[in-house]
C-alpha atoms as a PDB file:
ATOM      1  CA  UNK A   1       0.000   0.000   0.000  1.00  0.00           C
ATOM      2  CA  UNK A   2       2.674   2.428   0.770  1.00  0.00           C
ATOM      3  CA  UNK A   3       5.337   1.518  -2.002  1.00  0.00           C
ATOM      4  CA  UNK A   4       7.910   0.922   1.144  1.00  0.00           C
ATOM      5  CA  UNK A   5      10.419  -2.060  -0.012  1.00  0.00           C
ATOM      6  CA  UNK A   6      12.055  -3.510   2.976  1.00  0.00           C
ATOM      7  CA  UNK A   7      14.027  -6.302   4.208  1.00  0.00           C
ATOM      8  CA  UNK A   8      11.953  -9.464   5.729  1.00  0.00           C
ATOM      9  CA  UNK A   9      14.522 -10.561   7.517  1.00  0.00           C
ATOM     10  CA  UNK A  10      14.807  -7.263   9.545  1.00  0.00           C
ATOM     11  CA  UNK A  11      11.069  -7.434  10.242  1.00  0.00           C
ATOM     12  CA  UNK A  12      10.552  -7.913  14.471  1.00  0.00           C
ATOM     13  CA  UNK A  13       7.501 -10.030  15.858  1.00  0.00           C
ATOM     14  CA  UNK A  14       6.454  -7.889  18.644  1.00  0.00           C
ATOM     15  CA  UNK A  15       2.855  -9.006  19.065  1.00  0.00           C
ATOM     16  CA  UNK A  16      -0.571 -11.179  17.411  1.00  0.00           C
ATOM     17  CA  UNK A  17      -3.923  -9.990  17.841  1.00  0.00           C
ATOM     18  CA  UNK A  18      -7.239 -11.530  17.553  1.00  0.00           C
ATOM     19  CA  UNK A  19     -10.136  -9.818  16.059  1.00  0.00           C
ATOM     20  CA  UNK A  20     -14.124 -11.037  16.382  1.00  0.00           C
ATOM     21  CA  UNK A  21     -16.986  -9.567  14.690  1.00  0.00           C
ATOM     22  CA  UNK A  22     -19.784 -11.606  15.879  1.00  0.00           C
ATOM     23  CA  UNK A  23     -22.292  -9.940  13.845  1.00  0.00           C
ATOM     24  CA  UNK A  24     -20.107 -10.276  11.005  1.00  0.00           C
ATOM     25  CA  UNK A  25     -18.157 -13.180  11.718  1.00  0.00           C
ATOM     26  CA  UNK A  26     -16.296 -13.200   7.757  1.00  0.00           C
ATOM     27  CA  UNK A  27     -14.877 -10.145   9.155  1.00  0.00           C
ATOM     28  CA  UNK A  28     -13.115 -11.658  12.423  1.00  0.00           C
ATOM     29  CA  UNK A  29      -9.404 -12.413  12.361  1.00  0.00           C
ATOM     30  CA  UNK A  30      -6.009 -12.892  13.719  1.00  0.00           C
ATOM     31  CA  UNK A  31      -3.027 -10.457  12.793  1.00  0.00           C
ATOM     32  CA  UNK A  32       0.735 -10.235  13.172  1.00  0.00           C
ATOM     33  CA  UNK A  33       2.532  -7.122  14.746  1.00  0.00           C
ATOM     34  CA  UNK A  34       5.755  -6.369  13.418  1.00  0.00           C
ATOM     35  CA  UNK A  35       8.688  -3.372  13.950  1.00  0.00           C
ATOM     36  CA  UNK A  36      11.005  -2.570  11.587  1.00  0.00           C
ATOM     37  CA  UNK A  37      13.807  -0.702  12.948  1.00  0.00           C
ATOM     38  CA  UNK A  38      15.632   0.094   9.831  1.00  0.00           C
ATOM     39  CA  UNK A  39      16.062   2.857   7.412  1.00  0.00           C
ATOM     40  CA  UNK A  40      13.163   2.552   4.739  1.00  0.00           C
ATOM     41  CA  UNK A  41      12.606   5.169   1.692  1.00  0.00           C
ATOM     42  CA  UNK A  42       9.790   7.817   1.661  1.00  0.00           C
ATOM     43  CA  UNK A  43       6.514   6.058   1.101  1.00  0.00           C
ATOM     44  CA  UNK A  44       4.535   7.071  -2.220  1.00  0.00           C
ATOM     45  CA  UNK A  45       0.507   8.313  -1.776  1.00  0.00           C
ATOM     46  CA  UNK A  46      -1.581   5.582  -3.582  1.00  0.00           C
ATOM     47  CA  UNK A  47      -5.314   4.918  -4.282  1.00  0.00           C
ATOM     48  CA  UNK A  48      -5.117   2.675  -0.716  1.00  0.00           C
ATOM     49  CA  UNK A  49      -3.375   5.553   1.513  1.00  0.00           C
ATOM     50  CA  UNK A  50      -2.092   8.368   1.804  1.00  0.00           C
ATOM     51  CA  UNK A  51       0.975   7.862   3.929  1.00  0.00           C
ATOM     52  CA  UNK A  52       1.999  10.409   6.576  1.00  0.00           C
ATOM     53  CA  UNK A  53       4.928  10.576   9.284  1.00  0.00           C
ATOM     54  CA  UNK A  54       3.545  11.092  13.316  1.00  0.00           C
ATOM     55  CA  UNK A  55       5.282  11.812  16.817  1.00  0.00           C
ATOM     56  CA  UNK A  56       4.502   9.527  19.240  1.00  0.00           C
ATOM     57  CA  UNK A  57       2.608  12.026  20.645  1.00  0.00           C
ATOM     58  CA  UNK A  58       0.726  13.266  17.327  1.00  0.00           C
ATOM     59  CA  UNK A  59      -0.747   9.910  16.402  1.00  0.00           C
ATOM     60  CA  UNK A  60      -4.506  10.469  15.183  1.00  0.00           C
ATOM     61  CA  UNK A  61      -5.938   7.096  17.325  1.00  0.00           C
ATOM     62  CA  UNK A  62      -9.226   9.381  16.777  1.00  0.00           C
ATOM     63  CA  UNK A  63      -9.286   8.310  12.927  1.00  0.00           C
ATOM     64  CA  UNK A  64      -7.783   4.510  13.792  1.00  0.00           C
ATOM     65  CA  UNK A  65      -9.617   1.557  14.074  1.00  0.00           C
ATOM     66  CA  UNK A  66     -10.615   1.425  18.218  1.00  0.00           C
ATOM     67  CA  UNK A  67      -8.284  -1.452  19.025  1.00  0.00           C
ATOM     68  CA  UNK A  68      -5.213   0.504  17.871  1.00  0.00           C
ATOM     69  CA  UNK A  69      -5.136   3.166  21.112  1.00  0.00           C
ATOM     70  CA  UNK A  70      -5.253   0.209  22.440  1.00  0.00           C
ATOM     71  CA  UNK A  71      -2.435  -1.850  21.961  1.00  0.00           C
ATOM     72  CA  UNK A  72      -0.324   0.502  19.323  1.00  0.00           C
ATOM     73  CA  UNK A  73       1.208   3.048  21.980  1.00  0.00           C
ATOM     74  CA  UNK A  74       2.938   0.249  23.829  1.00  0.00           C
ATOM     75  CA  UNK A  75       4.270  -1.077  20.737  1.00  0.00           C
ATOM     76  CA  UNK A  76       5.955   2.550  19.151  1.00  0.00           C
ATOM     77  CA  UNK A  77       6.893   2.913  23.175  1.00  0.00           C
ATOM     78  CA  UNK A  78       9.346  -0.789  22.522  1.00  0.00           C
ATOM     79  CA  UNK A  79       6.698  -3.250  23.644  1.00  0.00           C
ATOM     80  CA  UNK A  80       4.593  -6.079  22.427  1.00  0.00           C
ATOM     81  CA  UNK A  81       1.148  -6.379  21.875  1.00  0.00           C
ATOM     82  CA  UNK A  82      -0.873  -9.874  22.238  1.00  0.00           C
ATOM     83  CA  UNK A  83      -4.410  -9.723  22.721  1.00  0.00           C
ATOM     84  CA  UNK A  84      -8.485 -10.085  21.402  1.00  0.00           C
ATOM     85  CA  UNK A  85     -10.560  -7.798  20.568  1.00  0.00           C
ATOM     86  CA  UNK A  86     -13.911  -7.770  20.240  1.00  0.00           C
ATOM     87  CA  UNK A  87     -16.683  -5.542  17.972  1.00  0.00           C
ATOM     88  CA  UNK A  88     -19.990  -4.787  18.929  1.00  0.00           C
ATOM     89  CA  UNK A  89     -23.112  -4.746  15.875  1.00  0.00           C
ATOM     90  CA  UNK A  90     -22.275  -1.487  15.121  1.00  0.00           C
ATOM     91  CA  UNK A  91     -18.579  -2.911  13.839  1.00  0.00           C
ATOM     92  CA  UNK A  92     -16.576  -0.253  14.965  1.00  0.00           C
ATOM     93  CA  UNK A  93     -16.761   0.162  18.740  1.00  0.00           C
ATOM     94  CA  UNK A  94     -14.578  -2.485  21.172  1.00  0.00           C
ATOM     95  CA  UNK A  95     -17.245  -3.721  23.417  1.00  0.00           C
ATOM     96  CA  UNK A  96     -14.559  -6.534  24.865  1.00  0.00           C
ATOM     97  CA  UNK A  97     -10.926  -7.251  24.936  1.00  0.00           C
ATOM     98  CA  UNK A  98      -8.724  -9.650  26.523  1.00  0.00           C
ATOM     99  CA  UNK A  99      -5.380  -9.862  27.086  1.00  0.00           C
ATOM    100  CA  UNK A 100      -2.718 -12.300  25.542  1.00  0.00           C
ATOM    101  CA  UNK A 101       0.093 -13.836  25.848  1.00  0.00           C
ATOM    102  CA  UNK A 102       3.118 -14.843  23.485  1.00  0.00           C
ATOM    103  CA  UNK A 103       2.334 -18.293  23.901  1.00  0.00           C
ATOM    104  CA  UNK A 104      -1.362 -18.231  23.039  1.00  0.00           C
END
């Protein structure tokens, strides 16, 4: 999406995530949470995003899905991120979450 080429090999598990949509169950599913700690080139604006640079303390959370103030601060802060997630009817709004461990 953002035209960024990077090196696999440098890519750093730091967390999985669950997500359920029980009114929409096709929607619910499990992601990967990487870093990437090394130099990358400027990303390019395509018809999928429009790719923009934040301080830690700039981050719009406000136009995020709601997991992501969540579990994303810890992560840009060095940590990890394991957890579930859960979506009310309205498909937007958390209405549970659990936490999760590395092993789960």
């Amino acid at each position: 999406e953002t035209g960024l080429a990077i090196d696999p090999a440098l890519l750093e598990p730091v967390g999985r995530l669950v997500y359920r949509f029980p009114s929409r169950d096709s929607w619910s599913q499990r992601s990967h949470v990487f870093v990437y700690r090394a130099p990358v080139t400027e990303p390019v604006e395509t018809e999928e995003i429009a790719p923009a640079w934040f301080g830690l303390d700039e981050v719009p959370y406000e136009r995020m899905w709601d997991d992501a103030r969540r579990w994303l601060p810890a992560v840009l802060r060095g940590g990890t991120a394991y957890g579930s997630y859960t979506f009310g009817d309205d498909l937007a709004t958390v209405v549970a979450e659990s936490p999760g461990t590395p092993a789960a």
